[in-house]
Structure formats: structure tokens, C-alpha cells
PDB file of N, CA and C in Angstrom:
ATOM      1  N   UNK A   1      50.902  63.604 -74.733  1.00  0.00           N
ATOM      2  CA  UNK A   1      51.993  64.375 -75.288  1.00  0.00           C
ATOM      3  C   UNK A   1      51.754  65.856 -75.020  1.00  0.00           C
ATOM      4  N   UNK A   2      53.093  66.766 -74.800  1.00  0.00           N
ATOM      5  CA  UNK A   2      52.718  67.945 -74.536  1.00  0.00           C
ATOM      6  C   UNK A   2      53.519  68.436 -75.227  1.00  0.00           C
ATOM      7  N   UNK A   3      53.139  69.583 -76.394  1.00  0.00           N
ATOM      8  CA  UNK A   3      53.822  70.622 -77.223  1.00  0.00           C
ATOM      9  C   UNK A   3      54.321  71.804 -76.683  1.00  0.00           C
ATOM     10  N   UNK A   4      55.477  71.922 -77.044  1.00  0.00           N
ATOM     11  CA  UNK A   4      55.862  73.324 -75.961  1.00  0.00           C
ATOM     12  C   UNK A   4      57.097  73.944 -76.974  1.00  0.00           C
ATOM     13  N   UNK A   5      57.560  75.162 -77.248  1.00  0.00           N
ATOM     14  CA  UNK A   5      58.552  75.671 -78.111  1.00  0.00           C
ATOM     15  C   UNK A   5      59.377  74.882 -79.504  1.00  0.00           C
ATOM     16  N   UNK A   6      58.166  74.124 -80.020  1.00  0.00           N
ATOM     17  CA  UNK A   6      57.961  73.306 -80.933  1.00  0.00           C
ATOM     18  C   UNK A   6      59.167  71.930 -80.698  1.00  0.00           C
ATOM     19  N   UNK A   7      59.025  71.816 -79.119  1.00  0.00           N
ATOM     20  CA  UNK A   7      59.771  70.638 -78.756  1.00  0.00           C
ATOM     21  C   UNK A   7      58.492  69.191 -78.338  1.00  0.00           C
ATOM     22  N   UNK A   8      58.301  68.468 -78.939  1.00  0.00           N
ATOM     23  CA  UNK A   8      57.733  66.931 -78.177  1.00  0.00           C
ATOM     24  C   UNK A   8      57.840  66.496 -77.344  1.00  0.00           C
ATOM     25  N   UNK A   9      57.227  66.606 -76.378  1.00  0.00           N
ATOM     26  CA  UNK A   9      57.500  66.007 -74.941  1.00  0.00           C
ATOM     27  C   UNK A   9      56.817  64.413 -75.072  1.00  0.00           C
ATOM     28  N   UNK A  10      56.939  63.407 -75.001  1.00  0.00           N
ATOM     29  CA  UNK A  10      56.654  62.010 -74.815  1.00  0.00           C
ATOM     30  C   UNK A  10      56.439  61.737 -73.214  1.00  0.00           C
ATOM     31  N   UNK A  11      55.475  60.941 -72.853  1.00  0.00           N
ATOM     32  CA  UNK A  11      55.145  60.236 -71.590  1.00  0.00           C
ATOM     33  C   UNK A  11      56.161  59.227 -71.443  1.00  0.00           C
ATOM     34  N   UNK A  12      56.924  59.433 -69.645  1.00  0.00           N
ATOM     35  CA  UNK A  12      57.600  58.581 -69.456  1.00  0.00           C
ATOM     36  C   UNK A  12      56.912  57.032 -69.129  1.00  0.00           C
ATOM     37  N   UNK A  13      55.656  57.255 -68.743  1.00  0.00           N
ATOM     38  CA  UNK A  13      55.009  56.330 -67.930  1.00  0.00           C
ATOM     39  C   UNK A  13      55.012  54.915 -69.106  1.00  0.00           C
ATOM     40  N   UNK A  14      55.229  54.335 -68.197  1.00  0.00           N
ATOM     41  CA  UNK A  14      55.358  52.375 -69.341  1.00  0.00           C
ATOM     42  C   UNK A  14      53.784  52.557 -69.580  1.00  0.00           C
ATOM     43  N   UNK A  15      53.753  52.043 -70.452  1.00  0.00           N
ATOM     44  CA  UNK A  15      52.167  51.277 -71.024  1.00  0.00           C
ATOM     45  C   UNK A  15      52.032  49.463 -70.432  1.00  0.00           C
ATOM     46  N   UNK A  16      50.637  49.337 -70.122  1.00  0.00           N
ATOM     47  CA  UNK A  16      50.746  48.234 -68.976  1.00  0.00           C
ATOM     48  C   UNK A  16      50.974  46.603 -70.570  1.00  0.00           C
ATOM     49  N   UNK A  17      51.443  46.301 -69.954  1.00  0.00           N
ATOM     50  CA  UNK A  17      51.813  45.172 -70.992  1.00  0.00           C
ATOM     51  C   UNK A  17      50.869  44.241 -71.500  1.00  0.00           C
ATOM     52  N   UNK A  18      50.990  44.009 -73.177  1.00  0.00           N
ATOM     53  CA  UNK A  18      49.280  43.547 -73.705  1.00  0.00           C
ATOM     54  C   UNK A  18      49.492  41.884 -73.397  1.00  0.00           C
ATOM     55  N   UNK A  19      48.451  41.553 -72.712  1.00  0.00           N
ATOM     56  CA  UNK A  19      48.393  39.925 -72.673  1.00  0.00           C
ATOM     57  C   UNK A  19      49.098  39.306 -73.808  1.00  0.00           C
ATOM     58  N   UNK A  20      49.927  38.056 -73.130  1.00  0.00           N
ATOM     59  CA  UNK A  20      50.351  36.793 -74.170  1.00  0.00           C
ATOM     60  C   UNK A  20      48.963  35.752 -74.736  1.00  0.00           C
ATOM     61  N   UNK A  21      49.166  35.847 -75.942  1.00  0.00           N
ATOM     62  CA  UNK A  21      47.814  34.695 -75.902  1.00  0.00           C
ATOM     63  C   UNK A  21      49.160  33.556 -76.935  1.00  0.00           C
ATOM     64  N   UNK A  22      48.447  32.289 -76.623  1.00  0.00           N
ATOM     65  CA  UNK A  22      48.770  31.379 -77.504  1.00  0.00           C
ATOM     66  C   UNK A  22      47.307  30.634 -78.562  1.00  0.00           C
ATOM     67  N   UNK A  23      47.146  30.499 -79.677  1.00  0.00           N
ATOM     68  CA  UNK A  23      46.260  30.129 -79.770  1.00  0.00           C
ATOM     69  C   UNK A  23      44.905  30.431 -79.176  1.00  0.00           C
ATOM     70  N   UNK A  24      44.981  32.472 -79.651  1.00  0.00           N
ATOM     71  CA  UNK A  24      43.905  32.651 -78.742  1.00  0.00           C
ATOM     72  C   UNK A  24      43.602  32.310 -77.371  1.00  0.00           C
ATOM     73  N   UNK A  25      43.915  31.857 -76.872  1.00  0.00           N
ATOM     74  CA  UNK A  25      44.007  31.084 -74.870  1.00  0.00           C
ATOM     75  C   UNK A  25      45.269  32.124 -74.111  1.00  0.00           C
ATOM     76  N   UNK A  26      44.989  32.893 -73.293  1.00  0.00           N
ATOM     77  CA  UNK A  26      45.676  33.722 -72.710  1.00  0.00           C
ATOM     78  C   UNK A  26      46.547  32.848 -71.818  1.00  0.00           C
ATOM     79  N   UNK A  27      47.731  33.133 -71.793  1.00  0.00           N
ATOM     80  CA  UNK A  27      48.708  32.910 -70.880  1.00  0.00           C
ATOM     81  C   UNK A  27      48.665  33.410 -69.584  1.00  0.00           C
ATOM     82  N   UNK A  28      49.057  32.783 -68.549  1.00  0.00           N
ATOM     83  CA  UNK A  28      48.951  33.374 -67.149  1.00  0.00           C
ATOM     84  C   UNK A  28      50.936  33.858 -67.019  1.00  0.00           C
ATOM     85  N   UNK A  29      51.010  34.443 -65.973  1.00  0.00           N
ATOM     86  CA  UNK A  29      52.148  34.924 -65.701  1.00  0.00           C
ATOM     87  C   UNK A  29      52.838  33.699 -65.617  1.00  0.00           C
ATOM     88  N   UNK A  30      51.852  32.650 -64.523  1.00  0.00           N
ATOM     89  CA  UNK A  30      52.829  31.533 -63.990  1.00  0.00           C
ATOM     90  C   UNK A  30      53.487  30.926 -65.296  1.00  0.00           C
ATOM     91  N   UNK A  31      52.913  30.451 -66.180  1.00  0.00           N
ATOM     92  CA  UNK A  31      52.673  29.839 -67.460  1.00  0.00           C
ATOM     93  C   UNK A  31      53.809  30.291 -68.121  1.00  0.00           C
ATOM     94  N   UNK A  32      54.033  32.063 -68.022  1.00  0.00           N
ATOM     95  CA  UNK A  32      54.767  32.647 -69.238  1.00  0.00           C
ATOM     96  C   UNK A  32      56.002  32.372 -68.445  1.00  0.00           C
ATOM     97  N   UNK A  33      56.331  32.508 -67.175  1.00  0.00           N
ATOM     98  CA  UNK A  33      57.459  32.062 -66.114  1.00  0.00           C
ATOM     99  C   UNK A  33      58.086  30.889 -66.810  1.00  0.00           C
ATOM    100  N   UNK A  34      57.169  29.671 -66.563  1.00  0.00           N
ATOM    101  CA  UNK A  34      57.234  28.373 -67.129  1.00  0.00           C
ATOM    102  C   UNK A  34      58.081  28.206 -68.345  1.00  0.00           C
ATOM    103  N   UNK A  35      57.620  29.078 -69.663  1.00  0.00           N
ATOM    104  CA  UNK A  35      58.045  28.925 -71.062  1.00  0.00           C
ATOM    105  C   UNK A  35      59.700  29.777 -70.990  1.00  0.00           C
ATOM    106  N   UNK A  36      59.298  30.821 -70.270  1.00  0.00           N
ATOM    107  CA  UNK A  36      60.792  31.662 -70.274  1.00  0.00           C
ATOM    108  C   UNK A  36      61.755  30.408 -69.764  1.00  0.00           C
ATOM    109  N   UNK A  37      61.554  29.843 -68.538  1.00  0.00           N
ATOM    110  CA  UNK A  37      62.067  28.948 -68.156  1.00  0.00           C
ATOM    111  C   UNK A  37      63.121  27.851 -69.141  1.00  0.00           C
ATOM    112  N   UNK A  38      61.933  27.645 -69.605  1.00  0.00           N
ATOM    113  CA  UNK A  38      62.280  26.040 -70.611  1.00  0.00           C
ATOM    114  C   UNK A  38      63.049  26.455 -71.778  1.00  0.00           C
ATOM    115  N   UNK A  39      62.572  27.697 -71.775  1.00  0.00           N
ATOM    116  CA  UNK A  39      63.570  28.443 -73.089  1.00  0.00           C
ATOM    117  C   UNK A  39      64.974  28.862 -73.350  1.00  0.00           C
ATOM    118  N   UNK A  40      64.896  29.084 -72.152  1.00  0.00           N
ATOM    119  CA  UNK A  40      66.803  29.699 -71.561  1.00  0.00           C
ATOM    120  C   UNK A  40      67.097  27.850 -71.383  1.00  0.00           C
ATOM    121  N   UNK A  41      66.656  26.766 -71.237  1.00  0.00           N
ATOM    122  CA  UNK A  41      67.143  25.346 -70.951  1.00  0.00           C
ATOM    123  C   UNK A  41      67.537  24.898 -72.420  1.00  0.00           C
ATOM    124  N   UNK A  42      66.356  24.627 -73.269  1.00  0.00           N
ATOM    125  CA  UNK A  42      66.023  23.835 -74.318  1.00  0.00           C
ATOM    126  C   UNK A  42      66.374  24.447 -75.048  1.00  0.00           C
ATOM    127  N   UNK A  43      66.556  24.064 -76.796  1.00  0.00           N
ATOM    128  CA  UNK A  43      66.781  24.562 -78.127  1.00  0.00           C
ATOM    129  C   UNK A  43      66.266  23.653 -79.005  1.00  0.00           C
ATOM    130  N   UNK A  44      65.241  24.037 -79.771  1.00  0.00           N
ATOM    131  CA  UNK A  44      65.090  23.352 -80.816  1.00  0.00           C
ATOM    132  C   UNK A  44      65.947  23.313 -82.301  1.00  0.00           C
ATOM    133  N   UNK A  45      66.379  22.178 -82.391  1.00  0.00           N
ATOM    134  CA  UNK A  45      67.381  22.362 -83.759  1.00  0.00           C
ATOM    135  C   UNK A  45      67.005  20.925 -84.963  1.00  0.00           C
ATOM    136  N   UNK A  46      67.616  21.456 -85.431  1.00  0.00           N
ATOM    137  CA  UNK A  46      67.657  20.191 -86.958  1.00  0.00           C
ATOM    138  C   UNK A  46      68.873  19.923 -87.049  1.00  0.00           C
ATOM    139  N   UNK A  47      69.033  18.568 -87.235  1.00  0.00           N
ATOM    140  CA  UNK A  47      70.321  17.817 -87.648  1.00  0.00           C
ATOM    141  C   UNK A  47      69.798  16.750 -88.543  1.00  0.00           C
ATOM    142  N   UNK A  48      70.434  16.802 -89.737  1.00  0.00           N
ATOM    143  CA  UNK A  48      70.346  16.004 -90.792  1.00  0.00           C
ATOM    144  C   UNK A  48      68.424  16.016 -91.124  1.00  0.00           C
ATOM    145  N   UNK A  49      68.086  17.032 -90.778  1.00  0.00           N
ATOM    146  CA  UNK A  49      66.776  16.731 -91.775  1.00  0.00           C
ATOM    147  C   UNK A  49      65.945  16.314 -90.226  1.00  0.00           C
ATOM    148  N   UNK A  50      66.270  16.380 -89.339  1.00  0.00           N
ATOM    149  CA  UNK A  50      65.773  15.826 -88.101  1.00  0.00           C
ATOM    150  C   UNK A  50      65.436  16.228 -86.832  1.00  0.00           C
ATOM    151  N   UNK A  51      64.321  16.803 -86.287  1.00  0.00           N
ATOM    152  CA  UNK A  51      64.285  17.351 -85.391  1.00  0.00           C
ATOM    153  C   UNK A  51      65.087  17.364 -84.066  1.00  0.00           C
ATOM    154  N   UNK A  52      65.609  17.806 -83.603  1.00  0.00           N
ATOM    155  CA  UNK A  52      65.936  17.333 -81.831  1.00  0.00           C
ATOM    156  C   UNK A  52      65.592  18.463 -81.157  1.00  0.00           C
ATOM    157  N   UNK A  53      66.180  18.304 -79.376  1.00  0.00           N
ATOM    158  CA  UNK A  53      65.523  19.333 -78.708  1.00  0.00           C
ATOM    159  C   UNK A  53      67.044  18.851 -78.154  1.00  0.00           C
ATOM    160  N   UNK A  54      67.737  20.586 -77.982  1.00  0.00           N
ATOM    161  CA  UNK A  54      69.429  20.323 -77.224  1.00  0.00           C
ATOM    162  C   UNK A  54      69.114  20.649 -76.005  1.00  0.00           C
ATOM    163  N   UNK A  55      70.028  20.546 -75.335  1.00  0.00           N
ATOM    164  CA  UNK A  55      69.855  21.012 -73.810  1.00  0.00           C
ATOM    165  C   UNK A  55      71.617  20.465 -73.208  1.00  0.00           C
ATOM    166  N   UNK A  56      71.472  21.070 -71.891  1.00  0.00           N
ATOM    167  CA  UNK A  56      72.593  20.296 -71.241  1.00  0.00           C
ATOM    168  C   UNK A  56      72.505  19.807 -70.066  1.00  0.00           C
ATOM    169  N   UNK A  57      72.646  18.334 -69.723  1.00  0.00           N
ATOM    170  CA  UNK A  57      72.666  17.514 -69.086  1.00  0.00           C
ATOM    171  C   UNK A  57      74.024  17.117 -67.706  1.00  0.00           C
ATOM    172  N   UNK A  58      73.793  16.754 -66.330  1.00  0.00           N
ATOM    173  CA  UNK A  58      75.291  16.816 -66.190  1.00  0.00           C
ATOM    174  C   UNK A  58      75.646  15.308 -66.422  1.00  0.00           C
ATOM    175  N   UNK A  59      77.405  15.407 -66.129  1.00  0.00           N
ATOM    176  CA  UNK A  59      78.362  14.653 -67.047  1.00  0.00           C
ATOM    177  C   UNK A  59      79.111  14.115 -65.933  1.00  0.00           C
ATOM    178  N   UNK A  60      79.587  13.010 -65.424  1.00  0.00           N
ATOM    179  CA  UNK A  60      80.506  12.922 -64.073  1.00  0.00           C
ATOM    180  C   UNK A  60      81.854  12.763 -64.870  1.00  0.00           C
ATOM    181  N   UNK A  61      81.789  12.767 -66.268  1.00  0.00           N
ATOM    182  CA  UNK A  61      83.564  12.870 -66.855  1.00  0.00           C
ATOM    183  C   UNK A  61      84.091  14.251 -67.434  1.00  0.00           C
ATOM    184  N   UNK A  62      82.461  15.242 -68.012  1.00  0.00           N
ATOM    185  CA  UNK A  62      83.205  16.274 -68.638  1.00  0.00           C
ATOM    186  C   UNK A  62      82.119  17.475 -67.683  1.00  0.00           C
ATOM    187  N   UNK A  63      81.115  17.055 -66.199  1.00  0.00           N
ATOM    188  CA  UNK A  63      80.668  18.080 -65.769  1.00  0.00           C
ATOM    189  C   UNK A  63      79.550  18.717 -66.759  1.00  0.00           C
ATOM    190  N   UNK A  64      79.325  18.325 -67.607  1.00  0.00           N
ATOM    191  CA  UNK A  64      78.293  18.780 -68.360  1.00  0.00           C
ATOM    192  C   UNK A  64      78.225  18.735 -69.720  1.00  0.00           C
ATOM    193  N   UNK A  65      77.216  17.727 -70.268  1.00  0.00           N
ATOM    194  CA  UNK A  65      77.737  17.023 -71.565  1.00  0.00           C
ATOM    195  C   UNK A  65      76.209  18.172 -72.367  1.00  0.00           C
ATOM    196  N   UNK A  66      76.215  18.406 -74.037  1.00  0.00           N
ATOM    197  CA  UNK A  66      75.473  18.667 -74.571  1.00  0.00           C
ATOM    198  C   UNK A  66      74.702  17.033 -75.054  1.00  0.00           C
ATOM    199  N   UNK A  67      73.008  17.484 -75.691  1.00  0.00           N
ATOM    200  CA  UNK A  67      72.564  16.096 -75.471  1.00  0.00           C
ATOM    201  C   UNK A  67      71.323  16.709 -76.571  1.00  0.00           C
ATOM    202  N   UNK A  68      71.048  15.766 -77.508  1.00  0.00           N
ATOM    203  CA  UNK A  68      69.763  16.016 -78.484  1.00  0.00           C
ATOM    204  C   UNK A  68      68.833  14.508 -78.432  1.00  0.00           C
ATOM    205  N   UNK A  69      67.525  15.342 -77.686  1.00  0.00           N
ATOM    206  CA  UNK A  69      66.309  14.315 -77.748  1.00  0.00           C
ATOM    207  C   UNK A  69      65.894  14.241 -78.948  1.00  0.00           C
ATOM    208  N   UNK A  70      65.134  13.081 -78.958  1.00  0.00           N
ATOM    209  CA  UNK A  70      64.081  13.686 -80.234  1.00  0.00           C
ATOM    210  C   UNK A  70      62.694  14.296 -79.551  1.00  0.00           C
ATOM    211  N   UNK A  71      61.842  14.658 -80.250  1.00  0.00           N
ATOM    212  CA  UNK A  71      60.904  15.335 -79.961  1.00  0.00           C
ATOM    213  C   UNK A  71      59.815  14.753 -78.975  1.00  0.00           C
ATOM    214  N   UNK A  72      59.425  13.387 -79.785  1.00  0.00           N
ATOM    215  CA  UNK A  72      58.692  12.045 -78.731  1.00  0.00           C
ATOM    216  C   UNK A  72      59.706  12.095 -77.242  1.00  0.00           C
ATOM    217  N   UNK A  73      60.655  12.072 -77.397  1.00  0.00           N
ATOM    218  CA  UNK A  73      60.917  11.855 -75.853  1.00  0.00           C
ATOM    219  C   UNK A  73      61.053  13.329 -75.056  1.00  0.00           C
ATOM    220  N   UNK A  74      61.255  14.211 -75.858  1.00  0.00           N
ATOM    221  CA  UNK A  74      60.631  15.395 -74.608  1.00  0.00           C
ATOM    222  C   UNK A  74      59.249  15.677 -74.409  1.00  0.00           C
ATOM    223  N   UNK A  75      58.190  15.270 -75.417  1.00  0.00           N
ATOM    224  CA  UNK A  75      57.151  15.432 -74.888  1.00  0.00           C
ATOM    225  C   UNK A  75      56.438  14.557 -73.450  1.00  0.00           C
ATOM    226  N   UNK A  76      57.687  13.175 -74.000  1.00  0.00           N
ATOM    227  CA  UNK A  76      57.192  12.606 -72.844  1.00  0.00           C
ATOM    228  C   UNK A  76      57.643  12.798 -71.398  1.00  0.00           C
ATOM    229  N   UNK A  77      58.741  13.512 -71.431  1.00  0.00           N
ATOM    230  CA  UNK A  77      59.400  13.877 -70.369  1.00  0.00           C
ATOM    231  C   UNK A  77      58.408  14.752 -69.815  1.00  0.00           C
ATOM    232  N   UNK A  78      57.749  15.791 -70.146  1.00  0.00           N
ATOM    233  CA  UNK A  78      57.333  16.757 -70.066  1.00  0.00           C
ATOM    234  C   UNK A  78      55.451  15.998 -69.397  1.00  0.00           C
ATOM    235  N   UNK A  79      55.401  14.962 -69.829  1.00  0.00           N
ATOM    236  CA  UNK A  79      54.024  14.880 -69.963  1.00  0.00           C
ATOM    237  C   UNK A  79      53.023  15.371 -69.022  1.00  0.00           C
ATOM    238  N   UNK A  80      53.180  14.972 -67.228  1.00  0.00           N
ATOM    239  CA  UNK A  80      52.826  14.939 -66.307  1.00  0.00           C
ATOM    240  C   UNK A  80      52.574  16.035 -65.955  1.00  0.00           C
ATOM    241  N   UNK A  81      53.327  17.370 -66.676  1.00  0.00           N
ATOM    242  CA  UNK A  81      53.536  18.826 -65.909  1.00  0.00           C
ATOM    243  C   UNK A  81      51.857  19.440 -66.781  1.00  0.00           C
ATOM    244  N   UNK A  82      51.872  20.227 -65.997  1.00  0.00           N
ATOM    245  CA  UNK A  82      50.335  21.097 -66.197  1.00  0.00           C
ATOM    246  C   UNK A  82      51.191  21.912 -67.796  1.00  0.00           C
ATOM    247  N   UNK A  83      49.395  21.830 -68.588  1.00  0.00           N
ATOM    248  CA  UNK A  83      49.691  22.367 -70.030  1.00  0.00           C
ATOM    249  C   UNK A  83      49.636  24.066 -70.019  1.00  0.00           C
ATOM    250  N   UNK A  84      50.609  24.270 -70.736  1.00  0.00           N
ATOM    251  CA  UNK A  84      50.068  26.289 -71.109  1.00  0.00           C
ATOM    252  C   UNK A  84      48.802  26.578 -71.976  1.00  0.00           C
ATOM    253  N   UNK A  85      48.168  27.076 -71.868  1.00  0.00           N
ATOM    254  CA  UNK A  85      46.944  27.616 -72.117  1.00  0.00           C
ATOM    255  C   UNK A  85      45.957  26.506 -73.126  1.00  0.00           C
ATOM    256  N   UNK A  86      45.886  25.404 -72.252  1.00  0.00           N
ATOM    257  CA  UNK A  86      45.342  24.383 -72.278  1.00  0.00           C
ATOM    258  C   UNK A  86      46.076  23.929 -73.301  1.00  0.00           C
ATOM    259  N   UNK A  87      47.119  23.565 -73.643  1.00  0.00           N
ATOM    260  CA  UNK A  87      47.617  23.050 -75.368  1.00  0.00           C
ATOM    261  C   UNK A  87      48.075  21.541 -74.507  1.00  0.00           C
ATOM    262  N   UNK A  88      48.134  20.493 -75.296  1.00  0.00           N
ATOM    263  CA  UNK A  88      48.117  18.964 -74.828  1.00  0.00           C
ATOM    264  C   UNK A  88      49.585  18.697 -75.891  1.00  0.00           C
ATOM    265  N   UNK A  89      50.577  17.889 -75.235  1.00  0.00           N
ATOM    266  CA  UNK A  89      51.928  17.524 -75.983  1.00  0.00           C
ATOM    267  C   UNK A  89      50.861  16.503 -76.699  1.00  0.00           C
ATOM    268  N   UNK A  90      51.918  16.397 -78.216  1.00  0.00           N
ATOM    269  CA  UNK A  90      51.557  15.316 -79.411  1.00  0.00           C
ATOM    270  C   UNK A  90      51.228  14.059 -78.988  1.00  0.00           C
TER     271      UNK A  90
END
């Protein structure tokens, strides 16, 4: 910071960005790519007391239908793909 005619001057320069950790276990870029990913896809919601995971699926009558898993079947969907910062689906 630089003081000058009792005006504040602030640094334009970004500050370098503080690591993602999950559970203590640092995230890699690829990883955080990955989650941004799945995030803009998926939604976790409750219906009736009940977990699901929404998303949208395509539809050959309406082009793209909305659709709620339950939780067991997206983990299993998911299973095969490499884990984020070592965490293992349920």
C-alpha cells in the first residue's frame, strides 16, 4: 500500500489463489475442473424427506427430460472414475 495526500492506494496485483483442500487432502486443478464440472450438471435435492441427485437427461419426446437418482445409484454411476483427493463413494 502506498499513502500519498491522505489518499490509499491498494495493489492491483491478484493474490495467487489459496489451495482447495477437501478433508485436509489438497485438490489438484484437474480434480477441481472435475467437481466444477459435475456441479453445473448435478443438484442435490430432497423430496419428501428423501435424498435425490437432479440432473437432465435427453428425452426423444420432450428433448430433454428432468430426472432424480437416488444417491446409491449415482455413486454407482460414478464408481469407476478416479476419486478427488483420495475420498472413496459410500
Amino acid at each position: 500500500m502506498k499513502e500519498n495526500n491522505n489518499v490509499v492506494e491498494q495493489s492491483t496485483a491478484d493474490a495467487p489463489p489459496e489451495p482447495v483442500t477437501i478433508n485436509n487432502q489438497m485438490v489438484t486443478n484437474s480434480e477441481l475442473a472435475t467437481l466444477t464440472k459435475m456441479n453445473d450438471k448435478y443438484s442435490h435435492i430432497v423430496i419428501g424427506a428423501k435424498h435425490r441427485v437432479m440432473t437432465f437427461k435427453p428425452c426423444s419426446v420432450d428433448g430433454e427430460r428432468m430426472t432424480f437418482e437416488s444417491i446409491k445409484d449415482f455413486y454407482n454411476y460414478f464408481e469407476h472414475m478416479p476419486k478427488v483427493a483420495w475420498i472413496k463413494s459410500r
